[in-house]
C-alpha atoms as a PDB file:
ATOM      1  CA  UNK A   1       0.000   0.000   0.000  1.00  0.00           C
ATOM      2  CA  UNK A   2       3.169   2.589   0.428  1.00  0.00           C
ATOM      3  CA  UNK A   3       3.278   3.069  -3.537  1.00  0.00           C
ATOM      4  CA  UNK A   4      -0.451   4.293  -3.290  1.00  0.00           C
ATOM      5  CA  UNK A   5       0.144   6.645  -0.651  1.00  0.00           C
ATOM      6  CA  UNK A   6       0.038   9.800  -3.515  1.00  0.00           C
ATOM      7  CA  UNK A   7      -3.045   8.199  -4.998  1.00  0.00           C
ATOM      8  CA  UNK A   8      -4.924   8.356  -1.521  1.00  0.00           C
ATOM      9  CA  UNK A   9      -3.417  11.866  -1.571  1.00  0.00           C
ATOM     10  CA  UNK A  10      -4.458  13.261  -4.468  1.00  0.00           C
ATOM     11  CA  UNK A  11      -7.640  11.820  -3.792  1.00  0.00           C
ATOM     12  CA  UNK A  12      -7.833  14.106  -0.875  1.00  0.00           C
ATOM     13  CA  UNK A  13      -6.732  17.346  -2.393  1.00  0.00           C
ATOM     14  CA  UNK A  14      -9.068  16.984  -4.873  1.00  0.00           C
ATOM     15  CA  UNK A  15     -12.232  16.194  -2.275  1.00  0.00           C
ATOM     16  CA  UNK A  16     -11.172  18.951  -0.085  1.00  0.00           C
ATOM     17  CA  UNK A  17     -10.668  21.665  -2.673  1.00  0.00           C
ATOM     18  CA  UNK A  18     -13.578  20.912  -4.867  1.00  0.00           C
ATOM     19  CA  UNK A  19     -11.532  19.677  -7.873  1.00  0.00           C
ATOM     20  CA  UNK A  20     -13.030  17.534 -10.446  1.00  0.00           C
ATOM     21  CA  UNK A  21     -11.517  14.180 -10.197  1.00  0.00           C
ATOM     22  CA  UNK A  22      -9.924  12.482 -13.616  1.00  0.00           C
ATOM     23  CA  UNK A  23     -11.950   9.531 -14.598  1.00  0.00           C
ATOM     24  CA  UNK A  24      -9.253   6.908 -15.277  1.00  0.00           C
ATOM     25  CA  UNK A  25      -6.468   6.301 -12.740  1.00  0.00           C
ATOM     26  CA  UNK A  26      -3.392   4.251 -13.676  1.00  0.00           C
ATOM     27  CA  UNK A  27      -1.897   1.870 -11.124  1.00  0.00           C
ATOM     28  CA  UNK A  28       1.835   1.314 -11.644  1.00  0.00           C
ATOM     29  CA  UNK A  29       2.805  -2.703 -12.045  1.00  0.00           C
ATOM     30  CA  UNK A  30       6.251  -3.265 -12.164  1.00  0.00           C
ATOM     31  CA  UNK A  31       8.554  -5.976 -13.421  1.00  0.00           C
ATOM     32  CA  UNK A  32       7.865  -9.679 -11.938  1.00  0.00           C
ATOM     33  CA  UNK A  33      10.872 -10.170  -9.155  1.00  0.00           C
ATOM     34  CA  UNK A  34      12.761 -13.608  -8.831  1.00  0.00           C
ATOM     35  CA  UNK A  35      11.155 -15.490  -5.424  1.00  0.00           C
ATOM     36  CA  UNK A  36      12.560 -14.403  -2.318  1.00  0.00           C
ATOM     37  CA  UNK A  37      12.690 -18.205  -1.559  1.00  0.00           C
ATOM     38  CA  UNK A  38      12.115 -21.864  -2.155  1.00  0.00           C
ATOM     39  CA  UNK A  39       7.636 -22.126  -2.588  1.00  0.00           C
ATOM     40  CA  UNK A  40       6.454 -23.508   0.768  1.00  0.00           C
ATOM     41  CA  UNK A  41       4.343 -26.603   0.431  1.00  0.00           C
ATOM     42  CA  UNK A  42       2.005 -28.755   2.117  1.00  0.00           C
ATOM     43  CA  UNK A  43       1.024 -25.683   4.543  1.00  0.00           C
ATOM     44  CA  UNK A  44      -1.865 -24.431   2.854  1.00  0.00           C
ATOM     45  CA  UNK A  45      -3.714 -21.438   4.731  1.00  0.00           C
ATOM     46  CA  UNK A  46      -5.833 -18.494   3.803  1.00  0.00           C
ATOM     47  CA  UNK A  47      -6.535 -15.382   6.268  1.00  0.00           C
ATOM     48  CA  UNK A  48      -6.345 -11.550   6.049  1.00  0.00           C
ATOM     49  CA  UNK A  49      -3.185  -9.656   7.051  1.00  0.00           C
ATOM     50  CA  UNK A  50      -4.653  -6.316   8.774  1.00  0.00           C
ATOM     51  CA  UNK A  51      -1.722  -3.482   8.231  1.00  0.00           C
ATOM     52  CA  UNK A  52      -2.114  -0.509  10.506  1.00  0.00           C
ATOM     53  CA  UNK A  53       0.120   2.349  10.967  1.00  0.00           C
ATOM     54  CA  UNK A  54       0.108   5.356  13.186  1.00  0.00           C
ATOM     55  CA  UNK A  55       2.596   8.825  11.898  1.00  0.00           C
ATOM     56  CA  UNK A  56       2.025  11.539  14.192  1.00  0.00           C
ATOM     57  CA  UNK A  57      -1.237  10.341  15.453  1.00  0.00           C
ATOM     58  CA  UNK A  58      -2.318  10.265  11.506  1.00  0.00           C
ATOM     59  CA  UNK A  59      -3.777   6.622  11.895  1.00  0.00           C
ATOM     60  CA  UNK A  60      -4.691   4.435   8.568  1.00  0.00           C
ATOM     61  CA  UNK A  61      -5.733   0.872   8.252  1.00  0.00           C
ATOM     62  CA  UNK A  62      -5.453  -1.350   5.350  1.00  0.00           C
ATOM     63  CA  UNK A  63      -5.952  -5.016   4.568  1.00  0.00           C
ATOM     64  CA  UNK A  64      -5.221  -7.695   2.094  1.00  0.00           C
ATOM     65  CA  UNK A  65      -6.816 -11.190   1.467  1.00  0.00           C
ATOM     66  CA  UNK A  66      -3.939 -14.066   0.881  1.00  0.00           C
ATOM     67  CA  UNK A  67      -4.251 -17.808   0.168  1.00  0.00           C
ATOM     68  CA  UNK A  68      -1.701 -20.565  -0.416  1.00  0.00           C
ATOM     69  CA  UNK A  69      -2.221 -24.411  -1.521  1.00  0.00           C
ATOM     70  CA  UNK A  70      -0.142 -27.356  -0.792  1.00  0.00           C
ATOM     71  CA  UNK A  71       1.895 -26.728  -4.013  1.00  0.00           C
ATOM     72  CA  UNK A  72       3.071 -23.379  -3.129  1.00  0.00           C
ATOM     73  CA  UNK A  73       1.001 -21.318  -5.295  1.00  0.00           C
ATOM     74  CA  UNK A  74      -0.157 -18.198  -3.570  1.00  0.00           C
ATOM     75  CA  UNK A  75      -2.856 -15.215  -4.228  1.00  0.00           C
ATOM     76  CA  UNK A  76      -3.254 -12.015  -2.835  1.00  0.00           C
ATOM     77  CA  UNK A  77      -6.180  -9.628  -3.282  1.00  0.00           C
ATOM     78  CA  UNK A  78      -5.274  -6.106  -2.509  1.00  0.00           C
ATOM     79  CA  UNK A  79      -7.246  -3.189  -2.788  1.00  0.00           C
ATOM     80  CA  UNK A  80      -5.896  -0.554  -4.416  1.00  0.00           C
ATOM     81  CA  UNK A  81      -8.140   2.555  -3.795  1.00  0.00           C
ATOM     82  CA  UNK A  82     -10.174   3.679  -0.980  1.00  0.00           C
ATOM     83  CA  UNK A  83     -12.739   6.617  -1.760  1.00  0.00           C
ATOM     84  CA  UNK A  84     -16.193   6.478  -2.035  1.00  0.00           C
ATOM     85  CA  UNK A  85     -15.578   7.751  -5.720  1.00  0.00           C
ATOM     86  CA  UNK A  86     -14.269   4.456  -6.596  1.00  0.00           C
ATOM     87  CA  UNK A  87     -16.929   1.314  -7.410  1.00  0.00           C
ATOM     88  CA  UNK A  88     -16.453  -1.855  -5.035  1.00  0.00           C
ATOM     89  CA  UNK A  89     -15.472  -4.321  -5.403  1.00  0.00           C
ATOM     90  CA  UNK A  90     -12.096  -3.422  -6.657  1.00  0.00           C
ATOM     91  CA  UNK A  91      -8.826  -4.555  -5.615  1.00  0.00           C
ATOM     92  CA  UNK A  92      -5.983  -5.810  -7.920  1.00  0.00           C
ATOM     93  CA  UNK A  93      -5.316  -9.845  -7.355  1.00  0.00           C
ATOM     94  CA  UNK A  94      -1.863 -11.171  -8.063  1.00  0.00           C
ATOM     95  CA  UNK A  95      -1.901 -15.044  -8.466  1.00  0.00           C
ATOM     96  CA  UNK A  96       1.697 -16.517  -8.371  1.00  0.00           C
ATOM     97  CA  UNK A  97       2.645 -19.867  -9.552  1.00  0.00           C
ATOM     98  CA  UNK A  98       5.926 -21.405  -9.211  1.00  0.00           C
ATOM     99  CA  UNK A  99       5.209 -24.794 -10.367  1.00  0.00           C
ATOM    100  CA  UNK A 100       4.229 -22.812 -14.083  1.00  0.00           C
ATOM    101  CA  UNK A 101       7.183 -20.174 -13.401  1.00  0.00           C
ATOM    102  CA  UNK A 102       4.714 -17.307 -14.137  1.00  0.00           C
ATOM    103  CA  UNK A 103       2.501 -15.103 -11.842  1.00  0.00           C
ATOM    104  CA  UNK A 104      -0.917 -13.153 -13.167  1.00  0.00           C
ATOM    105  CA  UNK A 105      -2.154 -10.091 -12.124  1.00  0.00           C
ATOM    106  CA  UNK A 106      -5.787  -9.547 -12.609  1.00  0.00           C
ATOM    107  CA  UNK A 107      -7.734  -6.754 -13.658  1.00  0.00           C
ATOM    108  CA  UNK A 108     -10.956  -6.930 -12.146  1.00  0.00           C
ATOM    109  CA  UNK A 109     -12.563  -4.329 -13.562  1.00  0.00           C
ATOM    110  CA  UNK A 110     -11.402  -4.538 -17.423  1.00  0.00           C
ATOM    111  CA  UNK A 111     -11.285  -8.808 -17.169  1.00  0.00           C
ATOM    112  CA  UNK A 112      -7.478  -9.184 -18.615  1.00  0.00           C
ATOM    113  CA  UNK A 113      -5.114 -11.398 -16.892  1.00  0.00           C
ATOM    114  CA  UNK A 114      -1.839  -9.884 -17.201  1.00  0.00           C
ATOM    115  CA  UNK A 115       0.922 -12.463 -17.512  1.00  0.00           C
ATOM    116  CA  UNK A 116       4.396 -12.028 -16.084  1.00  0.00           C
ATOM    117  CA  UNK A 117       7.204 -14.857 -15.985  1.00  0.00           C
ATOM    118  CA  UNK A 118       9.063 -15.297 -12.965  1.00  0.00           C
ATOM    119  CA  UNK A 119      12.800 -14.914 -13.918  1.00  0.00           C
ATOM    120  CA  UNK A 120      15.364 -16.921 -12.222  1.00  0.00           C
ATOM    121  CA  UNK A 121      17.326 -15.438  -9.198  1.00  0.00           C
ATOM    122  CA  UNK A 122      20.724 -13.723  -9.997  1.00  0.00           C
ATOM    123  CA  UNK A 123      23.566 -16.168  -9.772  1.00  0.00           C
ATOM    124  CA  UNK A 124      26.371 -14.591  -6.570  1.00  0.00           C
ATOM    125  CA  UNK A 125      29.092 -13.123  -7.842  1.00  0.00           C
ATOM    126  CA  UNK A 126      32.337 -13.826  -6.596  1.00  0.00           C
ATOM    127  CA  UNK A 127      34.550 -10.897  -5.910  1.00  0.00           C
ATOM    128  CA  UNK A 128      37.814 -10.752  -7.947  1.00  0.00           C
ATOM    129  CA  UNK A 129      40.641 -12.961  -6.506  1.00  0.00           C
ATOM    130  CA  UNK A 130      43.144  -9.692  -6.585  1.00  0.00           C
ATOM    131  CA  UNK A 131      40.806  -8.122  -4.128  1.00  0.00           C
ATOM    132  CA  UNK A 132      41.569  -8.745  -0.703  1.00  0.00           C
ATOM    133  CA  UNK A 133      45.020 -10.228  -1.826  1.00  0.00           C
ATOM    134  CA  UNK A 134      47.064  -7.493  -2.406  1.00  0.00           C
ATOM    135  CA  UNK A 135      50.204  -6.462  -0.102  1.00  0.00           C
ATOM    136  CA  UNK A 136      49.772  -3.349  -0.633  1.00  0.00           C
ATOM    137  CA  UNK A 137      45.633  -1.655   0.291  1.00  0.00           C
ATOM    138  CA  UNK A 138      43.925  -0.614  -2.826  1.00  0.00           C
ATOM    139  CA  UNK A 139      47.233  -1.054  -5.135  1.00  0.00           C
ATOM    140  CA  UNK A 140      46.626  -3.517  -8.148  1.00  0.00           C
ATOM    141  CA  UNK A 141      49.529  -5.167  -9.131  1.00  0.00           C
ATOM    142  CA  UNK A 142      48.202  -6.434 -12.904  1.00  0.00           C
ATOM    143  CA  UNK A 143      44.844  -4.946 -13.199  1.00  0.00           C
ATOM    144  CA  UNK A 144      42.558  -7.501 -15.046  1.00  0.00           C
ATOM    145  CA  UNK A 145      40.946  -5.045 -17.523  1.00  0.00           C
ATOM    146  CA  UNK A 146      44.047  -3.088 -18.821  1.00  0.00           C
ATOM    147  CA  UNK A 147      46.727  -5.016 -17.213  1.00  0.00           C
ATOM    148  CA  UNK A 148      48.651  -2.486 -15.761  1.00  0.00           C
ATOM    149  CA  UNK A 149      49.183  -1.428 -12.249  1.00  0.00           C
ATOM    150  CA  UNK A 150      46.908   0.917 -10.891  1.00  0.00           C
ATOM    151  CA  UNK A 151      44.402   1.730  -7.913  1.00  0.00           C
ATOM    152  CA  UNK A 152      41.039   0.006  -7.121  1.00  0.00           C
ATOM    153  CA  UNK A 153      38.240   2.850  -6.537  1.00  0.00           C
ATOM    154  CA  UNK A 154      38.222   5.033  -3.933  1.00  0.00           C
ATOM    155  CA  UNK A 155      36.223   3.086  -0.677  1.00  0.00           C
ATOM    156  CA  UNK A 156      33.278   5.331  -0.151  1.00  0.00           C
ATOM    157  CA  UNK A 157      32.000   2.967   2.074  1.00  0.00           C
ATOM    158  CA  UNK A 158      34.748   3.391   4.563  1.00  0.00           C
ATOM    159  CA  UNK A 159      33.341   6.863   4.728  1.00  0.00           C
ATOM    160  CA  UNK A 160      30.389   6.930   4.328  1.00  0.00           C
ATOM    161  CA  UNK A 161      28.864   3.755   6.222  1.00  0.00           C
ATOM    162  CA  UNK A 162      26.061   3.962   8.465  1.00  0.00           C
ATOM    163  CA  UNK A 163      27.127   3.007  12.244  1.00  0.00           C
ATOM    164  CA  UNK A 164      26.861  -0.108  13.448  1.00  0.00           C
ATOM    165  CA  UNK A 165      23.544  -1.520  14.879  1.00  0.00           C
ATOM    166  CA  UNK A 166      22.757  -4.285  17.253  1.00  0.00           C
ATOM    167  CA  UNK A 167      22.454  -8.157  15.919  1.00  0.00           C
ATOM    168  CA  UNK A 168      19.252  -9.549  15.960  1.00  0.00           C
ATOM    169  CA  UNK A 169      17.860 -10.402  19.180  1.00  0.00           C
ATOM    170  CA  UNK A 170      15.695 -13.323  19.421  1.00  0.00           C
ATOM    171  CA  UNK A 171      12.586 -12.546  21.606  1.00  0.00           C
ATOM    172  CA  UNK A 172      11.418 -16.007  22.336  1.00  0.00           C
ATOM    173  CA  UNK A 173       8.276 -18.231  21.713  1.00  0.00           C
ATOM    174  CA  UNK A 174       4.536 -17.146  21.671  1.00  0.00           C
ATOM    175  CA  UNK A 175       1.270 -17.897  20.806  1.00  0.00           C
ATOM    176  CA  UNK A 176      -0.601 -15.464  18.251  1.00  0.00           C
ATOM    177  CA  UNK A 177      -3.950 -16.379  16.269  1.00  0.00           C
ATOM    178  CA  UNK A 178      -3.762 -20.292  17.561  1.00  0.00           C
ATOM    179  CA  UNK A 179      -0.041 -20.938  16.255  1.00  0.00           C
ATOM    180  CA  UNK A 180       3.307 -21.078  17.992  1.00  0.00           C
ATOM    181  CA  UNK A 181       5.849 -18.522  17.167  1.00  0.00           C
ATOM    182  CA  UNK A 182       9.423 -17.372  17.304  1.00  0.00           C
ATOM    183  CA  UNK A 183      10.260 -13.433  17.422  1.00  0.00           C
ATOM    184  CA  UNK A 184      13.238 -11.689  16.532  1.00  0.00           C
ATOM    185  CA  UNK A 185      13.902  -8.052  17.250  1.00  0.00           C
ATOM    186  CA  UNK A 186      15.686  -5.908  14.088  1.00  0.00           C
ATOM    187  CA  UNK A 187      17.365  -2.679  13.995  1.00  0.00           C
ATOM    188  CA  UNK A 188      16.447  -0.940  11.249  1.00  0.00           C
ATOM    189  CA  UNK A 189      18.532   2.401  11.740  1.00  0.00           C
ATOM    190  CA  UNK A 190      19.265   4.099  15.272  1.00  0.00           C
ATOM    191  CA  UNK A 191      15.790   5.587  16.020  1.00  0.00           C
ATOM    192  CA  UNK A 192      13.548   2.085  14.542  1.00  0.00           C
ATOM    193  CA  UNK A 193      13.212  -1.404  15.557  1.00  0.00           C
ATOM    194  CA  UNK A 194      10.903  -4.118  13.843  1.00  0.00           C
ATOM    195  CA  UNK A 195       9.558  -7.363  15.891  1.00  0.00           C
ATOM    196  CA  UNK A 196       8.448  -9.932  13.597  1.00  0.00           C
ATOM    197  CA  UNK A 197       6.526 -12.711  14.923  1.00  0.00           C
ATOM    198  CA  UNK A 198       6.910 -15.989  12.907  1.00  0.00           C
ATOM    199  CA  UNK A 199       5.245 -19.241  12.725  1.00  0.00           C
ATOM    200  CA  UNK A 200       8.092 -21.970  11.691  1.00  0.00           C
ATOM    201  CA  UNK A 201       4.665 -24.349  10.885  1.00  0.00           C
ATOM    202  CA  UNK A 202       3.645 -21.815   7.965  1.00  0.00           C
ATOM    203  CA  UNK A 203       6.817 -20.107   7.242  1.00  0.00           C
ATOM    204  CA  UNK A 204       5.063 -16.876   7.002  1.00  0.00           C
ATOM    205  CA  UNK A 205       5.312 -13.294   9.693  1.00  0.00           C
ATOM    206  CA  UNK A 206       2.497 -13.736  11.703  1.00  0.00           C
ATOM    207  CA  UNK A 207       2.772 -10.054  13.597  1.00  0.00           C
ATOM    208  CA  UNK A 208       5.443  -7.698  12.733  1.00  0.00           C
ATOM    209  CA  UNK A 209       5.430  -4.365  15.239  1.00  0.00           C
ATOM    210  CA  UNK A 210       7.804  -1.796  13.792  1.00  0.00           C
ATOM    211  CA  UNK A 211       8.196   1.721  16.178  1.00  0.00           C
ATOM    212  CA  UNK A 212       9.693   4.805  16.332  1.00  0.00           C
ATOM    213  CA  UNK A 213       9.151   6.854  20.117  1.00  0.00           C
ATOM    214  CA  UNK A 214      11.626   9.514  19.358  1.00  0.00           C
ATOM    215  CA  UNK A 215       9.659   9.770  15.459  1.00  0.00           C
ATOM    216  CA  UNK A 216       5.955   8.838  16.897  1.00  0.00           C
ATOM    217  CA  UNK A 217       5.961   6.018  14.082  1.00  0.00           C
ATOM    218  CA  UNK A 218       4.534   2.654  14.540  1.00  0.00           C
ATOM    219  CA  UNK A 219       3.249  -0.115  12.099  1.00  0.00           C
ATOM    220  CA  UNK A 220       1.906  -2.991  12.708  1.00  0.00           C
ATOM    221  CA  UNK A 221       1.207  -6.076  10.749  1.00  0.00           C
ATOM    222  CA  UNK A 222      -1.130  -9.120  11.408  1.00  0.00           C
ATOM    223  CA  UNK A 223      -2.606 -11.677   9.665  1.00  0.00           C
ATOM    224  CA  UNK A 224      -5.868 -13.176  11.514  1.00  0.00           C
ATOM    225  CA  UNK A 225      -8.941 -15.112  10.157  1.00  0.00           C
ATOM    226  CA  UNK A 226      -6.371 -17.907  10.055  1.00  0.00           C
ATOM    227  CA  UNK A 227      -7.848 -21.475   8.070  1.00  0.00           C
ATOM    228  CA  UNK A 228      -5.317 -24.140   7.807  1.00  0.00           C
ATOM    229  CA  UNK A 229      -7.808 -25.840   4.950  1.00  0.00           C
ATOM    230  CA  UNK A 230      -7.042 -25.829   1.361  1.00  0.00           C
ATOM    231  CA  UNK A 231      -7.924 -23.390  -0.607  1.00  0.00           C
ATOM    232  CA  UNK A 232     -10.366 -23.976  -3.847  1.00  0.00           C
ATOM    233  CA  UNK A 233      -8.241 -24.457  -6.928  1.00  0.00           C
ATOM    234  CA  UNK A 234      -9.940 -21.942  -9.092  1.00  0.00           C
ATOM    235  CA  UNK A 235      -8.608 -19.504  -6.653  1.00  0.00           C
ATOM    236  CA  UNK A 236      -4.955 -19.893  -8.217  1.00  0.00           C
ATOM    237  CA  UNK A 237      -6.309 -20.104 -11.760  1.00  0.00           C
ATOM    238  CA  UNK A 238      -7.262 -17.794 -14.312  1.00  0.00           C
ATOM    239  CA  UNK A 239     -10.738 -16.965 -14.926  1.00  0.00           C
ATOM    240  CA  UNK A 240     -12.545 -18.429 -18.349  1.00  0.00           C
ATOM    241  CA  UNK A 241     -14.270 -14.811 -18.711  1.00  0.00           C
ATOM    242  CA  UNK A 242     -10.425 -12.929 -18.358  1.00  0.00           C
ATOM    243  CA  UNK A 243      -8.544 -11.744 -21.545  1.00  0.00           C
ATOM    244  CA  UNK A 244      -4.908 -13.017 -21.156  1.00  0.00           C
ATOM    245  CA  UNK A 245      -2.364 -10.596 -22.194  1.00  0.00           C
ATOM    246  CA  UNK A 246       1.698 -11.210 -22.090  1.00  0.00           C
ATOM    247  CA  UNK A 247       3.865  -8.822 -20.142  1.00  0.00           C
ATOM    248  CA  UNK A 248       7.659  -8.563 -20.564  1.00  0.00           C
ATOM    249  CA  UNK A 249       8.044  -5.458 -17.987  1.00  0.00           C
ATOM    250  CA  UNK A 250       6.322  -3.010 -15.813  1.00  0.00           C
ATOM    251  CA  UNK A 251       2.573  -2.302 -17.077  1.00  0.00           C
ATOM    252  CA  UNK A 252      -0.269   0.076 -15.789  1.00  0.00           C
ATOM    253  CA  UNK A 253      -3.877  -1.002 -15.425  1.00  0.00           C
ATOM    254  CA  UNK A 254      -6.795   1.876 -15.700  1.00  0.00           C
ATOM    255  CA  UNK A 255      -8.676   2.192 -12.579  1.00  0.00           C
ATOM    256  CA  UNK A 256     -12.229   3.912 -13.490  1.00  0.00           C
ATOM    257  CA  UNK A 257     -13.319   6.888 -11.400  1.00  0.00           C
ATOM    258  CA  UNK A 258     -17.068   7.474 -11.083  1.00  0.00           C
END
């Protein structure tokens, strides 16, 4: 929901000073990622994950429906605009299916399924073996693209790094929404820390708290409504009435304003 924040925002300007509204909106989607991870399977579940955040005493509440079967396939319905000027339902569904290597986003307005493959992750590069090796700090001896001596760049990051923050702290075992699970307390710069809540059963954050004091910040994350059955299968699959279209980068989808 960040990347809508100057959607909702316009939204507002244009309520408050009296503006006529445009009568197409176009929601940004950008280039399918590689997974974050090996698909988790045989831990099917379904449930809403309630996001909530609190700036200033500005609070706003969000949600998104998400379902996974026993062969890792997962789908997430996410609204995408809140305003009584928009029709309901509406929210744009992203389908992801590792078994096929592809993931869908649907349109649920205009009925096109917009299809994205899922591109491998990057393979690690090694750093050159002259790095690190040399007697003599950021002297090449026989640089490998012209093959003279020379210098390696100049280490901005010796400068320029951020200071050091505490390790991860694990917080312990709890139970949240009926499952066991195992926190661990991040730093995320000097003023912010993030507890995420995780259930080793579905491999998944079940609360994440993320605050600020010195900012007056604070998120938090939960998914509830928790069913451990399996999902129907027409949930992960396209629907006969949808228009598939092939996407090879970002795309937009038109959002109707009435």
């Amino acid at each position: 929901m960040r990347s809508l924040m100057p959607v909702a925002l316009l939204f507002g300007a244009g309520i408050v000073l009296g503006q006529a509204l445009p009568k197409v909106w176009p929601i940004h989607i950008p280039t399918a990622q590689p997974l974050a991870g090996k698909p988790v399977v045989n831990a099917p579940y379904s449930g809403d994950r309630i996001e909530s955040e609190d700036v200033l005493n500005h609070k706003s509440t969000s949600s998104t429906r998400e379902y996974r079967d026993s062969a890792g396939r997962t789908r997430n319905e996410e609204p995408r605009l809140a305003s009584s000027h928009v029709p309901e339902p509406l929210a744009i569904v992203t389908i992801v299916d590792p078994v096929a290597g592809v993931q869908y986003v649907l349109d649920v307005e205009n009925k096109i399924a917009h299809r994205q493959v899922i591109p491998s992750p990057p393979e690690k590069v090694k750093a050159p073996s002259w790095r690190g090796s040399n007697p003599v700090p950021g002297y090449i001896p026989n640089d490998p693209i012209s093959g003279s001596p020379g210098f390696e760049p100049f280490p901005m990051d010796s400068v320029l790094s951020p200071p050091s923050l505490p390790r991860p702290k694990k917080l312990g075992s709890r139970v949240i929404e009926g499952l066991r699970t195992e926190g661990v307390r991040h730093h995320i710069d000097p003023q912010r820390t993030e507890d995420v809540w995780r259930s080793p059963e579905l491999e998944v954050p079940i609360l994440s708290e993320t605050s600020s004091g010195r900012l007056r910040y604070k998120r938090v994350e939960k998914l509830v409504n928790i069913n451990r059955r399996e999902p129907d299968p027409a949930l992960f699959q396209v629907p006969s009435n949808y228009r598939v279209v092939d996407e090879s980068g970002g795309f937009t989808i038109p959002i109707s304003v009435h």
